[in-house]
N, C-alpha and C. Protein backbone atom coordinates (compact mmCIF):
# COMPACT_ATOMS: atom_id res chain seq x y z
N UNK A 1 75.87 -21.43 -64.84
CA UNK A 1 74.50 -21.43 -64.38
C UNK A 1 73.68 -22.36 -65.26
N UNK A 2 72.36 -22.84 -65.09
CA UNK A 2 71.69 -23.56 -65.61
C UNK A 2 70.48 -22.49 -66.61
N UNK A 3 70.17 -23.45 -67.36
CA UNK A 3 69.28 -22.86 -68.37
C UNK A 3 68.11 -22.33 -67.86
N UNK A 4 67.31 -21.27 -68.36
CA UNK A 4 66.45 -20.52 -67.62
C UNK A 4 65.82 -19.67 -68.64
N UNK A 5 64.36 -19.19 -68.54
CA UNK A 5 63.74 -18.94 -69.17
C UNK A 5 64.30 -17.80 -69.18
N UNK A 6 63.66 -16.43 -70.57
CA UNK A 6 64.46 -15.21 -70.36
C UNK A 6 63.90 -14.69 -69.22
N UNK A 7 62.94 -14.29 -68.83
CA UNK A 7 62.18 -13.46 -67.81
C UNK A 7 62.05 -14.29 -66.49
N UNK A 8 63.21 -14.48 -65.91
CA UNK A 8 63.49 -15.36 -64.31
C UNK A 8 63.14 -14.67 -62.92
N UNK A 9 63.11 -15.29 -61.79
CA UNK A 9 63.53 -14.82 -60.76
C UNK A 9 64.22 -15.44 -59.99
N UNK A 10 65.35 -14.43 -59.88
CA UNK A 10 66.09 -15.42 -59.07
C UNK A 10 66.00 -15.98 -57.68
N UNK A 11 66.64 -16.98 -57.63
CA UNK A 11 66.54 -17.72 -56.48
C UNK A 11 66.89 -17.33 -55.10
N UNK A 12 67.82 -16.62 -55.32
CA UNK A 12 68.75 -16.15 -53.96
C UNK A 12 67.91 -15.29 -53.11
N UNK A 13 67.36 -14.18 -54.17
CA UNK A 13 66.84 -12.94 -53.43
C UNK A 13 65.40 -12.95 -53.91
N UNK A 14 65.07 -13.25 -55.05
CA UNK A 14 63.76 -13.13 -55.50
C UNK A 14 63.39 -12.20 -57.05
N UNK A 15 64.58 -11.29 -56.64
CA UNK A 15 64.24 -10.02 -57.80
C UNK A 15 64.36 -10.72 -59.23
N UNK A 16 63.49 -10.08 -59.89
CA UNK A 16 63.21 -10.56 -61.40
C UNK A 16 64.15 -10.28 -62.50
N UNK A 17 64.74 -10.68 -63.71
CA UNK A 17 65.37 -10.07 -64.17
C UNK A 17 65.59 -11.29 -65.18
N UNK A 18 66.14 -10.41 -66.26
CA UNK A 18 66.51 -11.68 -67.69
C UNK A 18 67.50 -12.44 -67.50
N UNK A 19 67.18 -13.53 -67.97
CA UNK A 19 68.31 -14.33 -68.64
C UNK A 19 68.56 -14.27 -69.89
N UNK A 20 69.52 -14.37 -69.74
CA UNK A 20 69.98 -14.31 -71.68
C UNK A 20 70.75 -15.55 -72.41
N UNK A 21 70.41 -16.71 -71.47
CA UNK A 21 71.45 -17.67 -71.62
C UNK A 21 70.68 -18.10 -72.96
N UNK A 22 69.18 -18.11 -73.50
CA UNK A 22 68.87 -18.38 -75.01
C UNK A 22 69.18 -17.36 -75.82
N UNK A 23 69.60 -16.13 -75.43
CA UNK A 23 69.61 -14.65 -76.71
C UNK A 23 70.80 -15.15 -77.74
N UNK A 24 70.36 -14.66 -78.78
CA UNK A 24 71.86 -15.07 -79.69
C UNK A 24 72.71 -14.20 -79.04
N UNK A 25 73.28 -13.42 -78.60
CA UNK A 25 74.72 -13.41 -78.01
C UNK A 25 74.51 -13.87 -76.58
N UNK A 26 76.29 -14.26 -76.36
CA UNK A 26 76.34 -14.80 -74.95
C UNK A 26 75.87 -14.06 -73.95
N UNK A 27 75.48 -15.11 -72.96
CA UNK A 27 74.24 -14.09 -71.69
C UNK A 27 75.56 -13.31 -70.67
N UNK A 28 75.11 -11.94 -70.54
CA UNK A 28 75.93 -11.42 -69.61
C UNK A 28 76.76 -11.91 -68.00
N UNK A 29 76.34 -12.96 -67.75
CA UNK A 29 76.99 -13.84 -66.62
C UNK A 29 77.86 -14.73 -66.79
N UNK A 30 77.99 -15.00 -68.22
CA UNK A 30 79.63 -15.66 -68.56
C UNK A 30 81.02 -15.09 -68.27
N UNK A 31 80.61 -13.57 -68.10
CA UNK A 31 81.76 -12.85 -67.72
C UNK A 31 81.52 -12.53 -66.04
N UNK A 32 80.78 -13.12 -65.51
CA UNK A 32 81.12 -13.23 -63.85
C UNK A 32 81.74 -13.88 -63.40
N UNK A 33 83.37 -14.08 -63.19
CA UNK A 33 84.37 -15.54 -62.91
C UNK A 33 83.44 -15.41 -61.19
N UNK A 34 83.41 -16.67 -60.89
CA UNK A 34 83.40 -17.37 -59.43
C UNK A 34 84.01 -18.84 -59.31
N UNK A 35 84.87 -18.79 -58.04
CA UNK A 35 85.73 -20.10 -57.83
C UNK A 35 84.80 -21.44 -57.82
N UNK A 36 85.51 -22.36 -57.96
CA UNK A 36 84.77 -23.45 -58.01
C UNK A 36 84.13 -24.26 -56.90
N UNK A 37 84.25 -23.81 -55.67
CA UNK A 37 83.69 -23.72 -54.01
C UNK A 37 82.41 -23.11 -54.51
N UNK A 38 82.19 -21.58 -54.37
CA UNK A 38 81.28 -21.06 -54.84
C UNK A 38 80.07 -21.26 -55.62
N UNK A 39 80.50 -21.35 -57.20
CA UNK A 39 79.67 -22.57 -58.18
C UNK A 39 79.03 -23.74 -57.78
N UNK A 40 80.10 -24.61 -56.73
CA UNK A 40 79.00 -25.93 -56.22
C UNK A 40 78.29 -25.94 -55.40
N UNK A 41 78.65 -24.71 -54.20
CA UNK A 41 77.77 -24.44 -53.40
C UNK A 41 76.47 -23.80 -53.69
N UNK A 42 76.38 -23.01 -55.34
CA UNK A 42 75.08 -22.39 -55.68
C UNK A 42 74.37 -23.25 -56.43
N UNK A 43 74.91 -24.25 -56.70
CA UNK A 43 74.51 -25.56 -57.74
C UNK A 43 73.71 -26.71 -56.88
N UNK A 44 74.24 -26.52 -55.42
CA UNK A 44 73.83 -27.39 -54.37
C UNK A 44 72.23 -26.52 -54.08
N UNK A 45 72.72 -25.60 -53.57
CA UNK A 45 72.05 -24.69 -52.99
C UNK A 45 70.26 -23.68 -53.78
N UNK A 46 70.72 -23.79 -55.08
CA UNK A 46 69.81 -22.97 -55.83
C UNK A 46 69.55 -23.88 -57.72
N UNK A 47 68.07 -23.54 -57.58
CA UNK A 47 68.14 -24.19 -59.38
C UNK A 47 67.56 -22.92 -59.87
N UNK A 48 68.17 -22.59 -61.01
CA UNK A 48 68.30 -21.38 -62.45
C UNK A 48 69.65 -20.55 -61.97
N UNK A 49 69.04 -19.64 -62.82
CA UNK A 49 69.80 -18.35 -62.74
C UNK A 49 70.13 -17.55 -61.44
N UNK A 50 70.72 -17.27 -61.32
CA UNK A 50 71.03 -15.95 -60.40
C UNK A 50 71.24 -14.93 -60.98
N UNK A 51 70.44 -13.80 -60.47
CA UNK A 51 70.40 -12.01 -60.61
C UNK A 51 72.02 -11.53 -60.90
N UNK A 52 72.08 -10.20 -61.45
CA UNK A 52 73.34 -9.78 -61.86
C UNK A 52 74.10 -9.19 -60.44
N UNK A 53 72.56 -8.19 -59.67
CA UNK A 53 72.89 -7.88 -58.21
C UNK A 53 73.71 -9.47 -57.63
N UNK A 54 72.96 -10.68 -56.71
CA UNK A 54 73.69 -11.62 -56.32
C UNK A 54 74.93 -12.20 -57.23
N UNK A 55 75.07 -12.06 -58.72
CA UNK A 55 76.26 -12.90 -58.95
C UNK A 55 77.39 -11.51 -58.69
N UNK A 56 77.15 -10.41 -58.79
CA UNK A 56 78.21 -9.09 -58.22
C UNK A 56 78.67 -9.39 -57.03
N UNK A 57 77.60 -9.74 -56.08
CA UNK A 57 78.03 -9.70 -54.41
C UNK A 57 78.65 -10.87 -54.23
N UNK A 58 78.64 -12.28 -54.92
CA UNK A 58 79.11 -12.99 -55.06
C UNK A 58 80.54 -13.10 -55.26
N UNK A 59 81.04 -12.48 -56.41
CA UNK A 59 82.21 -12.72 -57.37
C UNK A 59 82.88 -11.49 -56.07
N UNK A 60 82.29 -10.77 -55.48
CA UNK A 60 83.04 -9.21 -54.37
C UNK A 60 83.71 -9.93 -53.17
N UNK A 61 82.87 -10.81 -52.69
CA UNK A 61 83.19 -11.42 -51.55
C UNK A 61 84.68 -12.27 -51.59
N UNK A 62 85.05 -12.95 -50.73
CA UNK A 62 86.19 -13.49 -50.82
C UNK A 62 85.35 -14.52 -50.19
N UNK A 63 86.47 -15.98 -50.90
CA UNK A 63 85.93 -17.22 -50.86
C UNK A 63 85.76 -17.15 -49.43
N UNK A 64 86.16 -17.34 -47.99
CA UNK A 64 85.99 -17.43 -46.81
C UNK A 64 84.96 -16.90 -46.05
N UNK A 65 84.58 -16.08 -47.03
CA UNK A 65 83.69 -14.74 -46.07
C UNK A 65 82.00 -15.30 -46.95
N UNK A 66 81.99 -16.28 -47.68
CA UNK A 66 80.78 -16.85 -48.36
C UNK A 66 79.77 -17.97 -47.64
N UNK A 67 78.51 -17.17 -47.58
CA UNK A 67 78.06 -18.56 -46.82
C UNK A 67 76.62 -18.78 -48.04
């Protein structure tokens, strides 16, 4: 994901929520694996962060079933 203030909203859905990509420990979305389809399509698609809700429903889905 791209750098983002701590107090974001995300793009996808709207809902507010931290980033932690500046906190001294690593921000909790490093441990969300998503394929690399996925990633470019949210990279295309969206600028900052995405919510912990959307990167869950994300990483649940199967690559085919993603729009």
């Amino acid at each position: 994901m791209h750098e983002a203030e701590s107090n974001s909203t995300c793009p996808r859905c709207g809902q507010a929520f931290h980033c932690g990509v500046s906190d001294v420990q690593p921000c909790w979305c490093m441990q969300v694996a998503l394929d690399a389809a996925t990633l470019a399509a949210l990279s295309a698609q969206c600028q900052g962060c995405l919510c912990g809700e959307c990167l869950a429903l994300l990483q649940a889905q199967r690559p085919d079933d993603r729009a």
